[in-house]
C-alpha atoms as a PDB file:
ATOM      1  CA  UNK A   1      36.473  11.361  24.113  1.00  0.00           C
ATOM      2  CA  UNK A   2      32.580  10.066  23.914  1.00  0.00           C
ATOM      3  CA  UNK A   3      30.891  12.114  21.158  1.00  0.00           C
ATOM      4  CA  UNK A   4      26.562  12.335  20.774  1.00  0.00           C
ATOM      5  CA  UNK A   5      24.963  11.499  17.384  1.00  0.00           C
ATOM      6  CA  UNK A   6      22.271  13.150  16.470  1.00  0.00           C
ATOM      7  CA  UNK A   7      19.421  10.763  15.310  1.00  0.00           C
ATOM      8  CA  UNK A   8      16.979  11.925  13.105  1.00  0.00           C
ATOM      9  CA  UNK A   9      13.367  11.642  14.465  1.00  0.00           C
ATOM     10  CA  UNK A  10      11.042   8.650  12.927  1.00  0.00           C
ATOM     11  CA  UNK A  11       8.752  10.368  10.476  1.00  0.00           C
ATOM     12  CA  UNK A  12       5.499   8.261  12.011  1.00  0.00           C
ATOM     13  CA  UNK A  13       4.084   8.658   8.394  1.00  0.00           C
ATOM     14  CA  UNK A  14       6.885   6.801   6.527  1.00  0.00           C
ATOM     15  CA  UNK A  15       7.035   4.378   9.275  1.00  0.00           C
ATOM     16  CA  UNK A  16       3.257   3.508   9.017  1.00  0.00           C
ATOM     17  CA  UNK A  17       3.671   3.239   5.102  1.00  0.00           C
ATOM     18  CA  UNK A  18       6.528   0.715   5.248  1.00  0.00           C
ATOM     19  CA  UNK A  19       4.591  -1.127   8.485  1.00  0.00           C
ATOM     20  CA  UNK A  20       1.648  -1.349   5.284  1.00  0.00           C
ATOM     21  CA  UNK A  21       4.217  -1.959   2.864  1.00  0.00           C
ATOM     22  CA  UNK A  22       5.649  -5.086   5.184  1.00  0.00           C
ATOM     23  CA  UNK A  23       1.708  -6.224   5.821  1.00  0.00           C
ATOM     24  CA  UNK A  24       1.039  -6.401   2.216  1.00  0.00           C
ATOM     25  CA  UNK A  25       4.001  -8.114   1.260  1.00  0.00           C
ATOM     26  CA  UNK A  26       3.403 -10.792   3.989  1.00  0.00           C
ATOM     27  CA  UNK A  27      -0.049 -11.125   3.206  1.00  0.00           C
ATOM     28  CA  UNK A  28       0.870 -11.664  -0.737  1.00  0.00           C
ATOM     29  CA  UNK A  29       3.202 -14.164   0.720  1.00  0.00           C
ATOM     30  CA  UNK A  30       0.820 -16.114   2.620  1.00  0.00           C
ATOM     31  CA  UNK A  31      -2.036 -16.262  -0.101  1.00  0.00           C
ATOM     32  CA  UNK A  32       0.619 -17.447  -2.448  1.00  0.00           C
ATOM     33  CA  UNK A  33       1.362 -19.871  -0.109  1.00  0.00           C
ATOM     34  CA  UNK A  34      -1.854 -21.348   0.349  1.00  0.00           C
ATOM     35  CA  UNK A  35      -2.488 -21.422  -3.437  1.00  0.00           C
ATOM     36  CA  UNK A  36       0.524 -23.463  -4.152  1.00  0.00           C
ATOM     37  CA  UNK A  37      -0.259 -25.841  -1.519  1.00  0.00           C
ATOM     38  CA  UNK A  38      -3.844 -26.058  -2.754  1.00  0.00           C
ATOM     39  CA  UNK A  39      -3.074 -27.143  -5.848  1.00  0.00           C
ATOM     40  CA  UNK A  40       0.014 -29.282  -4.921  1.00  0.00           C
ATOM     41  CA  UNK A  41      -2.813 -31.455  -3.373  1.00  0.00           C
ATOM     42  CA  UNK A  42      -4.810 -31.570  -6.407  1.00  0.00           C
ATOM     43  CA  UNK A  43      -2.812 -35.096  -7.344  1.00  0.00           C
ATOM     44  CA  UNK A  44      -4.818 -36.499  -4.402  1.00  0.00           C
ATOM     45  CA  UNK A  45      -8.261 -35.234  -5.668  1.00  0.00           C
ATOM     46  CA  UNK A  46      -8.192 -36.384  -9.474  1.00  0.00           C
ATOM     47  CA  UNK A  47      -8.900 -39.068  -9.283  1.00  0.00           C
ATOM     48  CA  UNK A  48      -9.750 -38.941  -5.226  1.00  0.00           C
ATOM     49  CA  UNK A  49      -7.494 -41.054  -3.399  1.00  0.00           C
ATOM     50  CA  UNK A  50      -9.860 -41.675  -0.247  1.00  0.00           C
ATOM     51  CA  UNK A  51      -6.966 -42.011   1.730  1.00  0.00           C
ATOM     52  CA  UNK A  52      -5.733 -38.537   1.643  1.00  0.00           C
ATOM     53  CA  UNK A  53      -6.246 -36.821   4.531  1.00  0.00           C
ATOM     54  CA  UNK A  54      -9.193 -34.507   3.508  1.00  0.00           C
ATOM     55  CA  UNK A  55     -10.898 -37.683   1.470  1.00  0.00           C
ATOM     56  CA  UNK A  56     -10.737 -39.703   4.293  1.00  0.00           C
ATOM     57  CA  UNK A  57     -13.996 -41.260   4.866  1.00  0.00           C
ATOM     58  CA  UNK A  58     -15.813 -39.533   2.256  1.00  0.00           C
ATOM     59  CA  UNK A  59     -15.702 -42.801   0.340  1.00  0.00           C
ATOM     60  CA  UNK A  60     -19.533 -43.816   0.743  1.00  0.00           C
ATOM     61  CA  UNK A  61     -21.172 -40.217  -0.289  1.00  0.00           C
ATOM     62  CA  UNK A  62     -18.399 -38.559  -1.914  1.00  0.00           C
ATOM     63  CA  UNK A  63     -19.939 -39.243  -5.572  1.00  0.00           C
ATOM     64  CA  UNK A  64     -23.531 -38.911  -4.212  1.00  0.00           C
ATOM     65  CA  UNK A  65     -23.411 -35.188  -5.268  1.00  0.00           C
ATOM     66  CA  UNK A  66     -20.654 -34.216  -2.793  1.00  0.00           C
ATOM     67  CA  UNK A  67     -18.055 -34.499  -5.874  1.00  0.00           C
ATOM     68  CA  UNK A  68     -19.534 -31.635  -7.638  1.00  0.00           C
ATOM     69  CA  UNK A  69     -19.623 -29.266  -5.224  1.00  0.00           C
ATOM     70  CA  UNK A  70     -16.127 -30.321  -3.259  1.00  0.00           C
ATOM     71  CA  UNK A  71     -14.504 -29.685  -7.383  1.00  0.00           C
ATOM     72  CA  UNK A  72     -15.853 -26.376  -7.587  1.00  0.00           C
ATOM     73  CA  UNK A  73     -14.476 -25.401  -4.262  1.00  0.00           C
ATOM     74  CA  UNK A  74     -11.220 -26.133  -5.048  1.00  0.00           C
ATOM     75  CA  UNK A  75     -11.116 -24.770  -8.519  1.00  0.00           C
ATOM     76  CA  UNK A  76     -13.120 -22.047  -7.470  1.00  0.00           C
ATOM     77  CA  UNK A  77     -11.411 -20.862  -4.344  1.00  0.00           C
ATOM     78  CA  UNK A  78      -7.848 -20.600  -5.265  1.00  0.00           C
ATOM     79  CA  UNK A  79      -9.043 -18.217  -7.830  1.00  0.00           C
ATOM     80  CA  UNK A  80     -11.051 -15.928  -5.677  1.00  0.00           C
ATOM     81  CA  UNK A  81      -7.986 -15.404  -3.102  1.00  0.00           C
ATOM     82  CA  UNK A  82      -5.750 -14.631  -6.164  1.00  0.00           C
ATOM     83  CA  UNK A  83      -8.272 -12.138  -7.714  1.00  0.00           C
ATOM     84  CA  UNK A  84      -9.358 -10.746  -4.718  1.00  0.00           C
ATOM     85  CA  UNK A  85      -5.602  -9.393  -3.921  1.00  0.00           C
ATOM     86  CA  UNK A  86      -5.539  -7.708  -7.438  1.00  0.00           C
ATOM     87  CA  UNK A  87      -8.904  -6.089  -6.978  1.00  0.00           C
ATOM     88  CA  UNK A  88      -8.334  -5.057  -3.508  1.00  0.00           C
ATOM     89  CA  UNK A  89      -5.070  -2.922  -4.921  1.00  0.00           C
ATOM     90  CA  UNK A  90      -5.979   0.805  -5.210  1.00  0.00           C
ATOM     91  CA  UNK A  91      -3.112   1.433  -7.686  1.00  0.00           C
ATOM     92  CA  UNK A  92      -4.421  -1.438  -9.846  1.00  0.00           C
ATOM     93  CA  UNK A  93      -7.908  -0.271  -9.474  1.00  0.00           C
ATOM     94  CA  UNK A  94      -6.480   3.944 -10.300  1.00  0.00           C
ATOM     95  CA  UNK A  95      -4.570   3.044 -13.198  1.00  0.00           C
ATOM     96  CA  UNK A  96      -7.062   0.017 -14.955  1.00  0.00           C
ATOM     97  CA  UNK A  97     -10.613   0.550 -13.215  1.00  0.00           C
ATOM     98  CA  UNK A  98     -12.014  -1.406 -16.331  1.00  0.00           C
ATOM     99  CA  UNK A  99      -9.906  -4.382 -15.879  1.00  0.00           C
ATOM    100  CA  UNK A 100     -11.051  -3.207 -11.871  1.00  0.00           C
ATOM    101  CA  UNK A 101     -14.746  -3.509 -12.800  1.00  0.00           C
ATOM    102  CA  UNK A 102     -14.286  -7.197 -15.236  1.00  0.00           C
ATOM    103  CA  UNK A 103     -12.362  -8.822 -13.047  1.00  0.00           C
ATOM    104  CA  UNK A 104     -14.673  -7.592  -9.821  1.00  0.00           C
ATOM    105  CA  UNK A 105     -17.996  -9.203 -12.279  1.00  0.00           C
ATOM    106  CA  UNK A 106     -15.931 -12.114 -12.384  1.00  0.00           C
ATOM    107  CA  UNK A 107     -14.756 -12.540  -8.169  1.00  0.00           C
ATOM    108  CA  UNK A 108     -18.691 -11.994  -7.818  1.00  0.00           C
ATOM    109  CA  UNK A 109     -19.733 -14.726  -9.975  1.00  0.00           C
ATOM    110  CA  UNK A 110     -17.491 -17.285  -8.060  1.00  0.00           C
ATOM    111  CA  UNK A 111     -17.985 -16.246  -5.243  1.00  0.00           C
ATOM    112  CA  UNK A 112     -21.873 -16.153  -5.444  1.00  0.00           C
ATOM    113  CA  UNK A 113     -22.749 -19.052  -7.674  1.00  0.00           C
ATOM    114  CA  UNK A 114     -19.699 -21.570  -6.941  1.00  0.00           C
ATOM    115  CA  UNK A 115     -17.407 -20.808  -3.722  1.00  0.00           C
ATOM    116  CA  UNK A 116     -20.642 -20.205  -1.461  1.00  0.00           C
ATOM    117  CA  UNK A 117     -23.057 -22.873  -2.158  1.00  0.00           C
ATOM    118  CA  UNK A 118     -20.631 -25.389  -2.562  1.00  0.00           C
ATOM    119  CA  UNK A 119     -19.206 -24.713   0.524  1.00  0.00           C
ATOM    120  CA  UNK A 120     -22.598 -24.742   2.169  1.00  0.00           C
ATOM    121  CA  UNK A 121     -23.348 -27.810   0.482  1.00  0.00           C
ATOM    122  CA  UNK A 122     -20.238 -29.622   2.003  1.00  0.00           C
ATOM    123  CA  UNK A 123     -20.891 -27.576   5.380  1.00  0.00           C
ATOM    124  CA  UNK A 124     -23.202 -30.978   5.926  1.00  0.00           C
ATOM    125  CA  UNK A 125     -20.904 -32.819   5.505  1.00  0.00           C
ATOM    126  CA  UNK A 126     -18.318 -31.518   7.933  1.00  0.00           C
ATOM    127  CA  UNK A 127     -16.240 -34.600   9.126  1.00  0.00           C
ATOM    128  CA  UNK A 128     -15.722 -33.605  12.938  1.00  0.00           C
ATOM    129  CA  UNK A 129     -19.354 -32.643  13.076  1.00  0.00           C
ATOM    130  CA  UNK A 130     -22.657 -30.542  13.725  1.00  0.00           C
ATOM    131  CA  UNK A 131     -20.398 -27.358  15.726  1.00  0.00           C
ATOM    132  CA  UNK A 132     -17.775 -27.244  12.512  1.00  0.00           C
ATOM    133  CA  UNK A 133     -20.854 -27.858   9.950  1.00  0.00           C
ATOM    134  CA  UNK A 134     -22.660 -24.776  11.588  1.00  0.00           C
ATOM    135  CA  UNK A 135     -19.597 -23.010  11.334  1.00  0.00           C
ATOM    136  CA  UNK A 136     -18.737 -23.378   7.697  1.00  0.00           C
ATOM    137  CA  UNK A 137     -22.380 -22.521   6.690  1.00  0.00           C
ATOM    138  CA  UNK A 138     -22.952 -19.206   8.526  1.00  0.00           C
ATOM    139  CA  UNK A 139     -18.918 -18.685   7.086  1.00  0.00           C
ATOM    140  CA  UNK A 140     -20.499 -19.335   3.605  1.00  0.00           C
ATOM    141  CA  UNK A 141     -23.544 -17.290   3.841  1.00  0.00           C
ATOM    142  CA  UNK A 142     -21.672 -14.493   5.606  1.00  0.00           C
ATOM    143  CA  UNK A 143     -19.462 -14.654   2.280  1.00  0.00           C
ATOM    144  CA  UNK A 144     -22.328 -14.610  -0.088  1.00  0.00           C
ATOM    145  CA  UNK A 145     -24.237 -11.814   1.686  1.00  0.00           C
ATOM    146  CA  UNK A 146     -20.767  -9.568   2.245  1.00  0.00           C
ATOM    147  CA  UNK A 147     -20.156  -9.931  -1.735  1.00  0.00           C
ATOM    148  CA  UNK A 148     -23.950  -9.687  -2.878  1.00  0.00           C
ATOM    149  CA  UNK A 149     -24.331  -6.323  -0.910  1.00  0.00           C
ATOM    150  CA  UNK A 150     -20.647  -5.517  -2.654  1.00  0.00           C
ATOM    151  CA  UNK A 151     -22.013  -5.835  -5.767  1.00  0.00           C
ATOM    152  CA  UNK A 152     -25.223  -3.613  -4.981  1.00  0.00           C
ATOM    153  CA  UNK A 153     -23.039  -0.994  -3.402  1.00  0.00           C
ATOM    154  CA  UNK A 154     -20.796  -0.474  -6.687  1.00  0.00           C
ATOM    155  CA  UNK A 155     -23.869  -0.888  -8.521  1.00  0.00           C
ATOM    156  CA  UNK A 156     -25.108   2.420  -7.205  1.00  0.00           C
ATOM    157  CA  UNK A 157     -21.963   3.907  -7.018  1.00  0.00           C
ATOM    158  CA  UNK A 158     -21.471   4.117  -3.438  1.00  0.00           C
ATOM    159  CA  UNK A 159     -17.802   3.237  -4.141  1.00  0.00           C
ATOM    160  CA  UNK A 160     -16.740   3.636  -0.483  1.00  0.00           C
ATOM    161  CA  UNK A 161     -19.541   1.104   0.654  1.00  0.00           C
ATOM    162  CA  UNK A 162     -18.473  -1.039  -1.620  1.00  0.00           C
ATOM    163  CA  UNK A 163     -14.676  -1.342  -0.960  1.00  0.00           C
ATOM    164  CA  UNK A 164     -15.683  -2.158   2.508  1.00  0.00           C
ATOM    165  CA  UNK A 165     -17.862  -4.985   1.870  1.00  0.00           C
ATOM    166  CA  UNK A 166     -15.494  -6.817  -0.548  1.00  0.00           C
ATOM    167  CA  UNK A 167     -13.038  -6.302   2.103  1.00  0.00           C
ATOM    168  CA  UNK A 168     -14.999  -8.077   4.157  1.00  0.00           C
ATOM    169  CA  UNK A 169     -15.968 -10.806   1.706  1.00  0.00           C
ATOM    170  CA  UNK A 170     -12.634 -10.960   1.189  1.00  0.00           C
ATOM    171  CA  UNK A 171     -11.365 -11.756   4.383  1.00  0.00           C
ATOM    172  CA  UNK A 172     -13.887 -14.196   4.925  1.00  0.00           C
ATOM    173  CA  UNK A 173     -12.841 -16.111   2.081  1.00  0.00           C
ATOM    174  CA  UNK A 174      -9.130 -16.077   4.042  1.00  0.00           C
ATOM    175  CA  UNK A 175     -10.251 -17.855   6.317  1.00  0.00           C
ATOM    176  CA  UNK A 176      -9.201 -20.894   4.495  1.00  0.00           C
ATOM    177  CA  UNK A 177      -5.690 -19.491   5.363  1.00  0.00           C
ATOM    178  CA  UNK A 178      -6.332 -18.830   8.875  1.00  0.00           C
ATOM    179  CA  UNK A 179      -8.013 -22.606   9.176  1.00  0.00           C
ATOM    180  CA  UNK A 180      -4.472 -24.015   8.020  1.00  0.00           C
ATOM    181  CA  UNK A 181      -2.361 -21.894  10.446  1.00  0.00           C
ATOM    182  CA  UNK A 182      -4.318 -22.256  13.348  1.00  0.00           C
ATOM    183  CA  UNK A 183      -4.525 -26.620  12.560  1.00  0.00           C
ATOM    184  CA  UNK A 184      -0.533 -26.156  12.138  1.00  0.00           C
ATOM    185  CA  UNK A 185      -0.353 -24.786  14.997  1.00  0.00           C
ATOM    186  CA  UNK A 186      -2.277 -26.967  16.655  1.00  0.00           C
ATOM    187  CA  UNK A 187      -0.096 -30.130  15.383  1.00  0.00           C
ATOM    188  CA  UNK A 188       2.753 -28.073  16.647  1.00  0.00           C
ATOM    189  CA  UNK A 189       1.279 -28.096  20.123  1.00  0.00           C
ATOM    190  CA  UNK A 190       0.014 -31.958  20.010  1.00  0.00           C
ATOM    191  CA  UNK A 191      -3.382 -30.319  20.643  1.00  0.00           C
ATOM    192  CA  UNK A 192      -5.990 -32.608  19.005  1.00  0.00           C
ATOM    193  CA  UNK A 193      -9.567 -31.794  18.632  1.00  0.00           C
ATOM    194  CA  UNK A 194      -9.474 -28.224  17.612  1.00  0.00           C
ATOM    195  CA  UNK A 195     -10.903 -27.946  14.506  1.00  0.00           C
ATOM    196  CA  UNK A 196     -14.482 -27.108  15.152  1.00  0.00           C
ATOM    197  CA  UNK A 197     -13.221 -24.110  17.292  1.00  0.00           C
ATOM    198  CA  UNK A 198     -10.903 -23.418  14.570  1.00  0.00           C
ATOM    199  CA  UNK A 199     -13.560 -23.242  12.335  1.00  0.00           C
ATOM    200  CA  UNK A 200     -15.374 -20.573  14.272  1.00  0.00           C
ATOM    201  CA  UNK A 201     -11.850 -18.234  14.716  1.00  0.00           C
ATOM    202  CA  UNK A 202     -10.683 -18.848  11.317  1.00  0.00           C
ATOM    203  CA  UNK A 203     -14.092 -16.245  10.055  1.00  0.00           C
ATOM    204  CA  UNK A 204     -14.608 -14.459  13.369  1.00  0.00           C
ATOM    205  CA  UNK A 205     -11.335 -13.198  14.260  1.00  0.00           C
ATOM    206  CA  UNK A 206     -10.302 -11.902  11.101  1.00  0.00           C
ATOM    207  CA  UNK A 207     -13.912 -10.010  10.997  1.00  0.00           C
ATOM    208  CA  UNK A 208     -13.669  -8.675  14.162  1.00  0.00           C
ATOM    209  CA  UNK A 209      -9.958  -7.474  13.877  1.00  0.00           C
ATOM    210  CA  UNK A 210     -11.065  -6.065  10.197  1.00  0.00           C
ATOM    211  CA  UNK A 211     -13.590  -3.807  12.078  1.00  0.00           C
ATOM    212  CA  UNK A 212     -11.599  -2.895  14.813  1.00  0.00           C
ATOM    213  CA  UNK A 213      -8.592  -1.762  12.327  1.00  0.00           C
ATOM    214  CA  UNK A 214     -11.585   0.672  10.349  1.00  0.00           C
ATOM    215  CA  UNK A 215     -12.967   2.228  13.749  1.00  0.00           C
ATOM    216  CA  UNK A 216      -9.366   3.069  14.750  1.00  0.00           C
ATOM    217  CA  UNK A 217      -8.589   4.460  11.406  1.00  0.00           C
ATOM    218  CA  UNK A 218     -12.082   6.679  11.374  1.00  0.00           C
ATOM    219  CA  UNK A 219     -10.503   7.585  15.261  1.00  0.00           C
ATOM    220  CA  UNK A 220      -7.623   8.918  13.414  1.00  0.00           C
ATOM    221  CA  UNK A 221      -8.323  10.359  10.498  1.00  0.00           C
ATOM    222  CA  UNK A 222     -12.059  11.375  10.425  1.00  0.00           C
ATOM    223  CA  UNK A 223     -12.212  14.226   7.811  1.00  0.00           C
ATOM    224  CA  UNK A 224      -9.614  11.955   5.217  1.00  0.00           C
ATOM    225  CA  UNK A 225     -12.603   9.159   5.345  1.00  0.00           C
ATOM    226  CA  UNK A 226     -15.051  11.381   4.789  1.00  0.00           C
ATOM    227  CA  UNK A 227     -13.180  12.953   2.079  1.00  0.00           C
ATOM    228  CA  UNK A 228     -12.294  10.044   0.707  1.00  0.00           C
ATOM    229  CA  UNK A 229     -15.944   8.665   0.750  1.00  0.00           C
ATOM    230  CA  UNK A 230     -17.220  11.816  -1.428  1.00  0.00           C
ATOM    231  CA  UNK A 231     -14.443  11.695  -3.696  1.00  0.00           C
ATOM    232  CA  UNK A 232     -14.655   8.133  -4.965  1.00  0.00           C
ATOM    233  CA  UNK A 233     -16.875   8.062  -7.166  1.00  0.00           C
ATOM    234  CA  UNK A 234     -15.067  10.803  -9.003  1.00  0.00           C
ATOM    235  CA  UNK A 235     -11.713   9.545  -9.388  1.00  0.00           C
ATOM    236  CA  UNK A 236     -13.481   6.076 -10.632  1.00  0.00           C
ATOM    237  CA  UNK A 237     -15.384   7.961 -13.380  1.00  0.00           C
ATOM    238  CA  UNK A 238     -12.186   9.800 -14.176  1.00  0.00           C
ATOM    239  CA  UNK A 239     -10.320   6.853 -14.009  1.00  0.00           C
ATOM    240  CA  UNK A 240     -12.491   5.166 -16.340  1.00  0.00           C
ATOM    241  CA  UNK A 241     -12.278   8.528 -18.706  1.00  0.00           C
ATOM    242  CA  UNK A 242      -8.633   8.181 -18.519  1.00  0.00           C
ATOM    243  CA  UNK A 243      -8.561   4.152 -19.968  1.00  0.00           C
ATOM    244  CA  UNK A 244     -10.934   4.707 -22.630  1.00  0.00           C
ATOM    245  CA  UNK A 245      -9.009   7.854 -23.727  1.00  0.00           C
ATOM    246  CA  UNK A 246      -5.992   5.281 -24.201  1.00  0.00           C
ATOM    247  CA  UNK A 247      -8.410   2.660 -25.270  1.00  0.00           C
ATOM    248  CA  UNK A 248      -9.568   5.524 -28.484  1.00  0.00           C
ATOM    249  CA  UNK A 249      -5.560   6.149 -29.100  1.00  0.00           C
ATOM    250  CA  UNK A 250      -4.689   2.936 -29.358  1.00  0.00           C
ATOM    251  CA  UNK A 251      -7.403   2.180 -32.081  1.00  0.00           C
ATOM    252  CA  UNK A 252      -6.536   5.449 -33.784  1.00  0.00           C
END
């Protein structure tokens, strides 16, 4: 004798909070990732071994001033992606938005005064030429503006504003991440000469998706944005009331 279960409907709430839930996790994953194989390479940079594969050929202007600013890059950059997923956490930046605001000075700093010029600096130097230089200037400009006007936004409070520019700086500095999977799968394919394109999707893309995901969201929930735009800087000041009350009770 068949017999009919009854199937409780999918709650499209919960199931869009574990889809996030499953993004984050992956993304964590994948920054991780391209930390630990950042500095798993680092035995090839001190001292350079010019046979490496991202040395190769630098040989005859690589200590002509290129050194310096190819060493801050990759000191410099592995930090920014592992700060920027801490500061980009709304339950980190709820519970500790002092720690939010020090650590945020910091991200800035790099990323103004070491992770963009030194990437525009080696932007002329870009080994498969003038398309991928062009590229990875405009990328580091793009990054420098994005986190400049950031830091202006939270400045003057405009908390909303400035979530969505570091969210932007932020995936712009990805694209480091996006560079290496798109030159993986490139290898994958046998598809050689890809890497100027690459260059150009690894920034682009990611932007363009980033804005697409924000007009969809403001599509579906217009009065929670809005909402949520005029009650930021609120729950920031009372989050920061909040710390320094533990900060007082601490020292009492």
């Amino acid at each position: 004798m068949l017999t009919s279960e009854m199937t409780e409907p999918i709650n499209p709430s919960a199931l869009r909070r574990r889809l996030l839930l499953t993004l984050r996790v992956l993304i964590v994953l994948v920054v991780g990732k391209t930390i630990a194989a950042t500095l798993a390479n680092w035995p090839s940079y001190f001292p350079p071994d010019f046979r490496s594969d991202f040395l190769l050929g630098r040989e005859g202007y690589f200590f002509n001033g290129y050194h310096a600013a190819f060493y801050a890059h990759i000191i410099a950059g592995p930090l920014t992606l592992g700060l920027g997923l801490v500061l980009l956490s709304e339950g980190i930046r709820q519970r500790w938005p002092l720690w939010h605001r020090q650590l945020g000075k910091l991200q800035g700093l790099l990323v103004l005064f070491v992770v963009a010029p030194s990437g525009l600096w080696m932007a002329f130097y870009a080994a498969t030429g003038p398309v991928a230089g062009a590229g990875l200037a405009l990328l580091a400009v793009m990054t420098a503006v994005a986190t400049a006007l950031g830091w202006r936004s939270a400045v003057q409070r405009k908390f909303a504003k400035h979530r969505r520019w570091m969210q932007r700086s932020y995936v712009l500095l990805c694209s480091a991440i996006v560079i290496r999977m798109i030159g993986g799968a490139a290898q994958v394919a046998g598809v050689e000469g890809t890497y100027p394109y690459a260059v150009w999707i690894s920034w682009l893309a990611p932007l363009a998706a980033l804005e697409l995901w924000r007009i969809s969201l403001l599509r579906i929930y217009p009065r929670r944005q809005s909402s949520a735009s005029r009650a930021a800087p609120r729950d920031q000041h009372r989050g920061e009331l909040r710390t320094r009350g533990r900060l007082q009770t601490s020292l009492d």
